[in-house]
Protein backbone atom coordinates (compact mmCIF):
# COMPACT_ATOMS: atom_id res chain seq x y z
CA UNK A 1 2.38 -27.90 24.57
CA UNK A 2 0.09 -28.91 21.38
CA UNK A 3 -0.81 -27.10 18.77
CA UNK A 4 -3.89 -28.68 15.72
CA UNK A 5 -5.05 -26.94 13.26
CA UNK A 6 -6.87 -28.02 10.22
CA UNK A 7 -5.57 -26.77 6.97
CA UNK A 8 -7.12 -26.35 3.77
CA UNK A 9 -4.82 -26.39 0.64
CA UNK A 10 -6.37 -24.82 -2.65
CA UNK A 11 -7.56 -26.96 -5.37
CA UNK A 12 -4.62 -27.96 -7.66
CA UNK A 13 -4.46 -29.61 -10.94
CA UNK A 14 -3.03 -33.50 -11.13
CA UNK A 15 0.77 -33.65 -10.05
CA UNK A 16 3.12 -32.85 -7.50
CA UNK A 17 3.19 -30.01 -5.85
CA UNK A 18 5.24 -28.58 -3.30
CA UNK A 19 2.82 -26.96 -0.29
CA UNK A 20 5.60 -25.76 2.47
CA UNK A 21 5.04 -22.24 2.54
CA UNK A 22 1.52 -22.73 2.08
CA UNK A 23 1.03 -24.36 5.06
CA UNK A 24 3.62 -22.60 7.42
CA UNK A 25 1.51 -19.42 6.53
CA UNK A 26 -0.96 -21.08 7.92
CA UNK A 27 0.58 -22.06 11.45
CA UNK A 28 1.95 -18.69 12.77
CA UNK A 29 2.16 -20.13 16.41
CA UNK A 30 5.10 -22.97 15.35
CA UNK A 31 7.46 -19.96 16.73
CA UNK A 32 6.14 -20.98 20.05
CA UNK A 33 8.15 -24.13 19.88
CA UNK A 34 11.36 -24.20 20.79
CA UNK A 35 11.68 -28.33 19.99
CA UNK A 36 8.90 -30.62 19.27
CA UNK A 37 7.60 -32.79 16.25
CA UNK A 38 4.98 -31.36 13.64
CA UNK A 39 2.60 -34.88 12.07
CA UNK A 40 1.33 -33.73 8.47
CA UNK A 41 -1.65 -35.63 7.31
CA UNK A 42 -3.85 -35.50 5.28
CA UNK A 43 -7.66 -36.40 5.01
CA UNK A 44 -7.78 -38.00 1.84
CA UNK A 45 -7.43 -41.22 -0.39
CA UNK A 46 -6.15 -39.97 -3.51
CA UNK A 47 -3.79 -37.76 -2.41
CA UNK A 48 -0.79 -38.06 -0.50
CA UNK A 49 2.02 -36.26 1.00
CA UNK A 50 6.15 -36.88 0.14
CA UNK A 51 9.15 -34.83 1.06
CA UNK A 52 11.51 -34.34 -1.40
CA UNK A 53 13.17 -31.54 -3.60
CA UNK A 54 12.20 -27.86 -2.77
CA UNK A 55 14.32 -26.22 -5.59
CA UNK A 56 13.88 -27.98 -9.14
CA UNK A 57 10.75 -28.25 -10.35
CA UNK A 58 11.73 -30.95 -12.50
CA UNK A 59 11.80 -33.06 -9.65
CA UNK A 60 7.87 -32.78 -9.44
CA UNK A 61 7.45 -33.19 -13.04
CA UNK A 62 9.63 -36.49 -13.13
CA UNK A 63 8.04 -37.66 -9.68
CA UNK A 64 4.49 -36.96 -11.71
CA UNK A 65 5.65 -38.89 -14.92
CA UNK A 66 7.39 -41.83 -13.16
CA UNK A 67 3.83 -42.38 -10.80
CA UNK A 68 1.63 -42.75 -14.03
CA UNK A 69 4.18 -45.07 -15.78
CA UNK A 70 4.51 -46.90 -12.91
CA UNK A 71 0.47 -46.78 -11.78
CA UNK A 72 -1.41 -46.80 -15.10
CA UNK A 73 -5.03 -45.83 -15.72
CA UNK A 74 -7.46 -48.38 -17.07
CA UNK A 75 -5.82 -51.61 -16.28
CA UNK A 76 -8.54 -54.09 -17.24
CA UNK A 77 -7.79 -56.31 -13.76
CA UNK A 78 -9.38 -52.62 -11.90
CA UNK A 79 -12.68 -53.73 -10.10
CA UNK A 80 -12.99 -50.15 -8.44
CA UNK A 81 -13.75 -47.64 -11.47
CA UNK A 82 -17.18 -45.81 -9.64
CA UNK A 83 -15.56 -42.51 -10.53
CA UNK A 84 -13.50 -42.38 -13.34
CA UNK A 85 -9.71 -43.89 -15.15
CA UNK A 86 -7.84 -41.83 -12.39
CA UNK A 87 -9.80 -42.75 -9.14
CA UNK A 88 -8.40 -46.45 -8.71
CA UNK A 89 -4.66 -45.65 -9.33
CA UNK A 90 -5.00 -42.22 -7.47
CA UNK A 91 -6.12 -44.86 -4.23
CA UNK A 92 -2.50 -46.67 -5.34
CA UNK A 93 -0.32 -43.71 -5.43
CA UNK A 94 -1.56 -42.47 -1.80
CA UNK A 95 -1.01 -45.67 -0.69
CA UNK A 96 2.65 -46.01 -2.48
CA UNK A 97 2.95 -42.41 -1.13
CA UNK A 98 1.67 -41.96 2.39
CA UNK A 99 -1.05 -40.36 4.25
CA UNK A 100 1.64 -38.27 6.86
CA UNK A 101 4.83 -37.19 7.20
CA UNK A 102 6.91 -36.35 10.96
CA UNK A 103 9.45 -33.66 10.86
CA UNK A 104 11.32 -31.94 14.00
CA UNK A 105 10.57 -28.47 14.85
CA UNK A 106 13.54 -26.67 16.38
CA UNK A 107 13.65 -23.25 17.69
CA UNK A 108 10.38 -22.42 16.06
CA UNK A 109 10.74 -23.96 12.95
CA UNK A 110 10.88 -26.88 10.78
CA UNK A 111 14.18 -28.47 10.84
CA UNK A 112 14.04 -29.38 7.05
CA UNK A 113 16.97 -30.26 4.87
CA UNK A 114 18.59 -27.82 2.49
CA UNK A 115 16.67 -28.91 -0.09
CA UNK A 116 13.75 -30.50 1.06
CA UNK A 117 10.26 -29.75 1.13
CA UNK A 118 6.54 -30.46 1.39
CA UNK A 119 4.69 -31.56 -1.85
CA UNK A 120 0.81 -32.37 -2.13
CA UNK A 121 0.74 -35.44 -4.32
CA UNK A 122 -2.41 -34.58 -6.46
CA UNK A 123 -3.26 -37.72 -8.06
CA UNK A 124 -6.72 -36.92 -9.79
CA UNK A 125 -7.49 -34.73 -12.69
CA UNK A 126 -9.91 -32.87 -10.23
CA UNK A 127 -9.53 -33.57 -7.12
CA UNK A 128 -10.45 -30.41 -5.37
CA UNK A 129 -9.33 -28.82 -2.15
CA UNK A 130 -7.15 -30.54 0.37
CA UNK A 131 -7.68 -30.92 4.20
CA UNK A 132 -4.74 -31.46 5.64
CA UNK A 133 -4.51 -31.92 9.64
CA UNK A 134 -1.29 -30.81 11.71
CA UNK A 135 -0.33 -31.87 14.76
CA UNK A 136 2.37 -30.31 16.77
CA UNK A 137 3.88 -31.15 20.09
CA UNK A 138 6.91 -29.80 22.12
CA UNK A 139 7.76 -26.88 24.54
């Protein structure tokens, strides 16, 4: 069996954020599958997807902190700067980041860690809505 569905995630401001809920309100029929594999990606370049800490928002806030130390903004070696400081290392962090993640689905739900879940990487000041495409397979 298959299951897509295209998900859009509401605008959010610069940072991590984590999205888990979000989406699983959005994908009611994942109780269909017993076992399978759900593929997370999304539909953007300057934004990205991680799985990490669902519990401490700290986390986020040090993941957000560490990215723009790590990734600054106006480097004067940056060719690409069309629209604005943030574009060019948002395209580095998504990259750094990922486009997708793969996580098991078991008896109609993600099989997730403890303590893990699903952020949005926001990595512009305004970067809008999300579209995020899932793709589930199993029985």
């Amino acid at each position: 069996m298959w299951l897509q569905k295209e998900i859009t995630l509401k605008p959010r401001p610069r940072g991590f954020h984590l999205v888990t809920d979000e989406l699983l309100r959005e994908l009611p029929e994942l109780r269909n599958f017993k076992v399978g594999m759900m593929n997370v990606f999304i539909l953007h370049t300057s934004a990205s997807l991680t799985l990490n800490e669902n519990a401490d928002p700290t986390v986020r806030q040090d993941f957000e902190s560490f990215f723009n130390r790590a990734v600054r903004e106006d480097e004067p070696y940056y060719q690409h700067q069309d629209e604005g400081s943030d574009d060019l290392p948002a395209h580095i962090k998504s990259s750094l980041l990922g486009a997708s993640l793969n996580i098991p689905v078991c008896d109609g739900r993600l099989k997730l860690g403890t303590w893990q879940g699903i952020y949005l990487c926001e990595h512009r000041n305004h970067g809008g809505s999300r579209r995020i495409m899932v793709t589930v397979q199993g029985e």
